[in-house]
C-alpha atoms as a PDB file:
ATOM      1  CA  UNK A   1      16.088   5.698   4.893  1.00  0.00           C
ATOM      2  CA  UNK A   2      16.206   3.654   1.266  1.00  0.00           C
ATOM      3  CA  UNK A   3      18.737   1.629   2.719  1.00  0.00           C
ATOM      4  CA  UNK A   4      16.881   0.789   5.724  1.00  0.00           C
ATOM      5  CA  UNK A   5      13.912   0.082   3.878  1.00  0.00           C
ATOM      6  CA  UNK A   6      15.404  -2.254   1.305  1.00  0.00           C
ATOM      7  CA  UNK A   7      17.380  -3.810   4.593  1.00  0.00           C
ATOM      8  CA  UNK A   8      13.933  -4.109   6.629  1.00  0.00           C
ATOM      9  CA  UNK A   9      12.242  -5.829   3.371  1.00  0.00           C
ATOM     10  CA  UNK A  10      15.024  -7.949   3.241  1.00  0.00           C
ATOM     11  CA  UNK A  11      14.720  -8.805   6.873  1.00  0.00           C
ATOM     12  CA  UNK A  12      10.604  -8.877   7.133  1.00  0.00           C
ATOM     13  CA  UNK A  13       9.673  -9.300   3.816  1.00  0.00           C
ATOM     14  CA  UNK A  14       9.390 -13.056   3.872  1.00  0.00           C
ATOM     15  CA  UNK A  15       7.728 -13.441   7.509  1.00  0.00           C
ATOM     16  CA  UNK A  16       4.961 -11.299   6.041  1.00  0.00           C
ATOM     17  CA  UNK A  17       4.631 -13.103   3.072  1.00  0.00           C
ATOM     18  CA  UNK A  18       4.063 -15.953   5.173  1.00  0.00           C
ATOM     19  CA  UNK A  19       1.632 -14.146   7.574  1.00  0.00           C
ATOM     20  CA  UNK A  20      -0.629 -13.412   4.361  1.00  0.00           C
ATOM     21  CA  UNK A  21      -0.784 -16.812   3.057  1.00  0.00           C
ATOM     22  CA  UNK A  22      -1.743 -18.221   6.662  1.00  0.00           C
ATOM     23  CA  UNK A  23      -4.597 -15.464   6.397  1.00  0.00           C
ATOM     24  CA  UNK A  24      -5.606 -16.404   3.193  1.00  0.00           C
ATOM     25  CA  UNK A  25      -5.226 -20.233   4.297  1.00  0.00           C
ATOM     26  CA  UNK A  26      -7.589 -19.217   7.599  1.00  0.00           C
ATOM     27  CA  UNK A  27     -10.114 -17.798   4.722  1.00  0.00           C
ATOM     28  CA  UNK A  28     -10.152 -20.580   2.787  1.00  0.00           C
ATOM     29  CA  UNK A  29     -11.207 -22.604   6.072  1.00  0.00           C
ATOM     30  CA  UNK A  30     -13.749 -20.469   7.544  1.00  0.00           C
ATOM     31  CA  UNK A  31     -15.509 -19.868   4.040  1.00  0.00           C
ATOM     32  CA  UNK A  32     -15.322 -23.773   4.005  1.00  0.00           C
ATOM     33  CA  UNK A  33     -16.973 -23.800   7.647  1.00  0.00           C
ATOM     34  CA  UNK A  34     -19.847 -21.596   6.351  1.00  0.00           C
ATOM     35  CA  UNK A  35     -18.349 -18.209   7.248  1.00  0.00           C
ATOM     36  CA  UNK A  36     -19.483 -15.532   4.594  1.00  0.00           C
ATOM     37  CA  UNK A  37     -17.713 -11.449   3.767  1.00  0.00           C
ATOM     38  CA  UNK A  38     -20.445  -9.199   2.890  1.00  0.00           C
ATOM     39  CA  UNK A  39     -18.361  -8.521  -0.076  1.00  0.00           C
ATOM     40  CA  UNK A  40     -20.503  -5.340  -1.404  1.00  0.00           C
ATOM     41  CA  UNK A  41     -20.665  -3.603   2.095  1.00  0.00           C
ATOM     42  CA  UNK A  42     -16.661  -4.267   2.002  1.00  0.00           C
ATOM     43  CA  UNK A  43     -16.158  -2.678  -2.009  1.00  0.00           C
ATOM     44  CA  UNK A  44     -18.538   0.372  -0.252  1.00  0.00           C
ATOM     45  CA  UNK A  45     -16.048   1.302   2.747  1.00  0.00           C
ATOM     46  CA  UNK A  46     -13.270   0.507   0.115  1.00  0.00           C
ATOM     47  CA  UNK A  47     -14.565   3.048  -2.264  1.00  0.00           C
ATOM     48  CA  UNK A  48     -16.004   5.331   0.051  1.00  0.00           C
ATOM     49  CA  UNK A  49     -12.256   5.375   1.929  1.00  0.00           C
ATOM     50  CA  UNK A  50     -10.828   6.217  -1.809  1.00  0.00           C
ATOM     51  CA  UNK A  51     -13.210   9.023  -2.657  1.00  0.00           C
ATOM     52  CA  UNK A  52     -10.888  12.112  -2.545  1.00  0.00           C
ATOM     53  CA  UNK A  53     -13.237  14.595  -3.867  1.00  0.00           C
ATOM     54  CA  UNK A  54     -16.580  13.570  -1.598  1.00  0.00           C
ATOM     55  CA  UNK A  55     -18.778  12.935  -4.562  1.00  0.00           C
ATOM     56  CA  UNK A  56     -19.797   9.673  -3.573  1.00  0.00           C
ATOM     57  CA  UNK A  57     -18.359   7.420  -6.671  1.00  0.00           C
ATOM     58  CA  UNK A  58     -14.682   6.723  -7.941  1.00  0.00           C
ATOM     59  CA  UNK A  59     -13.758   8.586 -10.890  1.00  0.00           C
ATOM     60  CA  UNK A  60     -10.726  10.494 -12.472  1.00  0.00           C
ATOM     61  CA  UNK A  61     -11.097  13.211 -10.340  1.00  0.00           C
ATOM     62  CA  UNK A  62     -10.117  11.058  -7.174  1.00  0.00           C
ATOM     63  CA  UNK A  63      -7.138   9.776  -9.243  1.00  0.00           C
ATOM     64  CA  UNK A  64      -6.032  13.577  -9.457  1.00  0.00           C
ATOM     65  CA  UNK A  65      -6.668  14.125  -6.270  1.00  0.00           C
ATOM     66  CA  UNK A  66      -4.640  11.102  -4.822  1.00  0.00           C
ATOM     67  CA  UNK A  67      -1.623  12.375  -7.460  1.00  0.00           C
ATOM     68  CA  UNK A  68      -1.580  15.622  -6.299  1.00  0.00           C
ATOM     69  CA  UNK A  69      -1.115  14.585  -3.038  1.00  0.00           C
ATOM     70  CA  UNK A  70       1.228  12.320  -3.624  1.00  0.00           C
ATOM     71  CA  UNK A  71       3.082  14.813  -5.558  1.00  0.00           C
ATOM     72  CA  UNK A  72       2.363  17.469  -2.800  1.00  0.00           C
ATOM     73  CA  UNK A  73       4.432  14.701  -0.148  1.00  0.00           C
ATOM     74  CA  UNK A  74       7.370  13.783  -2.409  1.00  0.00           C
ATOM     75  CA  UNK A  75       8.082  17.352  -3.742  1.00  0.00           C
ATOM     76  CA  UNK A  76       7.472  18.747  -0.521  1.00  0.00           C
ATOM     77  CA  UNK A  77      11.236  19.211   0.368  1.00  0.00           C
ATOM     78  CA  UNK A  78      11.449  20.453  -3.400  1.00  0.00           C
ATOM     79  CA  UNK A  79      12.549  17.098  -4.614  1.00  0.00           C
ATOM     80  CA  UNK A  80      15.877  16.453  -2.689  1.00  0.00           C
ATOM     81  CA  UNK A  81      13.850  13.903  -0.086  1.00  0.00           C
ATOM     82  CA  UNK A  82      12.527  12.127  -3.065  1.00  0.00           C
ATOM     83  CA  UNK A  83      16.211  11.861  -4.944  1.00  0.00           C
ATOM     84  CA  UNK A  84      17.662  11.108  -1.757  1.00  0.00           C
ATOM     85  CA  UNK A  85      15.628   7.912  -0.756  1.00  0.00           C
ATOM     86  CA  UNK A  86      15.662   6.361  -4.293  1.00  0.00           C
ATOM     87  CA  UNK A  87      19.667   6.801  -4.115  1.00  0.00           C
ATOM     88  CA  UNK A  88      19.098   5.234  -0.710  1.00  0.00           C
ATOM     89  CA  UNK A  89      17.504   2.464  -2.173  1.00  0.00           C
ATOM     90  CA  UNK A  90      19.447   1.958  -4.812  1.00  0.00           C
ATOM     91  CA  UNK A  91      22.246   1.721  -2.773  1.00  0.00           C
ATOM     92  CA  UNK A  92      20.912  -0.775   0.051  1.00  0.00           C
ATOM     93  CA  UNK A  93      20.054  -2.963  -3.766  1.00  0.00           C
ATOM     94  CA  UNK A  94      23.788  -3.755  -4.031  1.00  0.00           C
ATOM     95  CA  UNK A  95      24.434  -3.501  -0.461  1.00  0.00           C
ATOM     96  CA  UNK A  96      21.881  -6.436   0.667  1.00  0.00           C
END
């Protein structure tokens, strides 16, 4: 899998590059046309899709939250997953 992954950025890493900037470029032109974000109602579904713990506001709790989780997916095979795809990667580095 680290191989692939290294192989597929390789491979699609530029044509998505690309695809953000014409975004961004399509941005810049609408917001010159007039078009407006409501930026605040976009940082509320932001934060409210971060809030781990339900409280209602971002704070060091989510962080904890997100980290155990994170642990709780990359140790869940006790560790050998983890070591596994960063040797992957590592390897698909020199390969590609």
């Amino acid at each position: 899998m680290g191989v692939l992954t290294v192989f597929s950025l390789r491979v699609f890493g530029p044509p998505v590059l690309y695809f953000c900037a014409l975004v961004c470029a399509v941005l810049i032109v609408l917001a010159y046309f007039g078009a407006t974000v409501d930026w605040r109602r976009a940082a509320r579904m932001g934060a409210r899709a971060l809030d781990a713990d339900g409280d209602g506001r971002l704070s060091a709790r989510d962080v904890g939250v997100w980290a155990q989780r994170a642990l709780d997916v990359c140790l869940g095979f006790g560790g050998t997953a983890l070591v596994g795809y960063a040797l992957g990667v590592a390897i698909g580095l020199r390969m590609f």
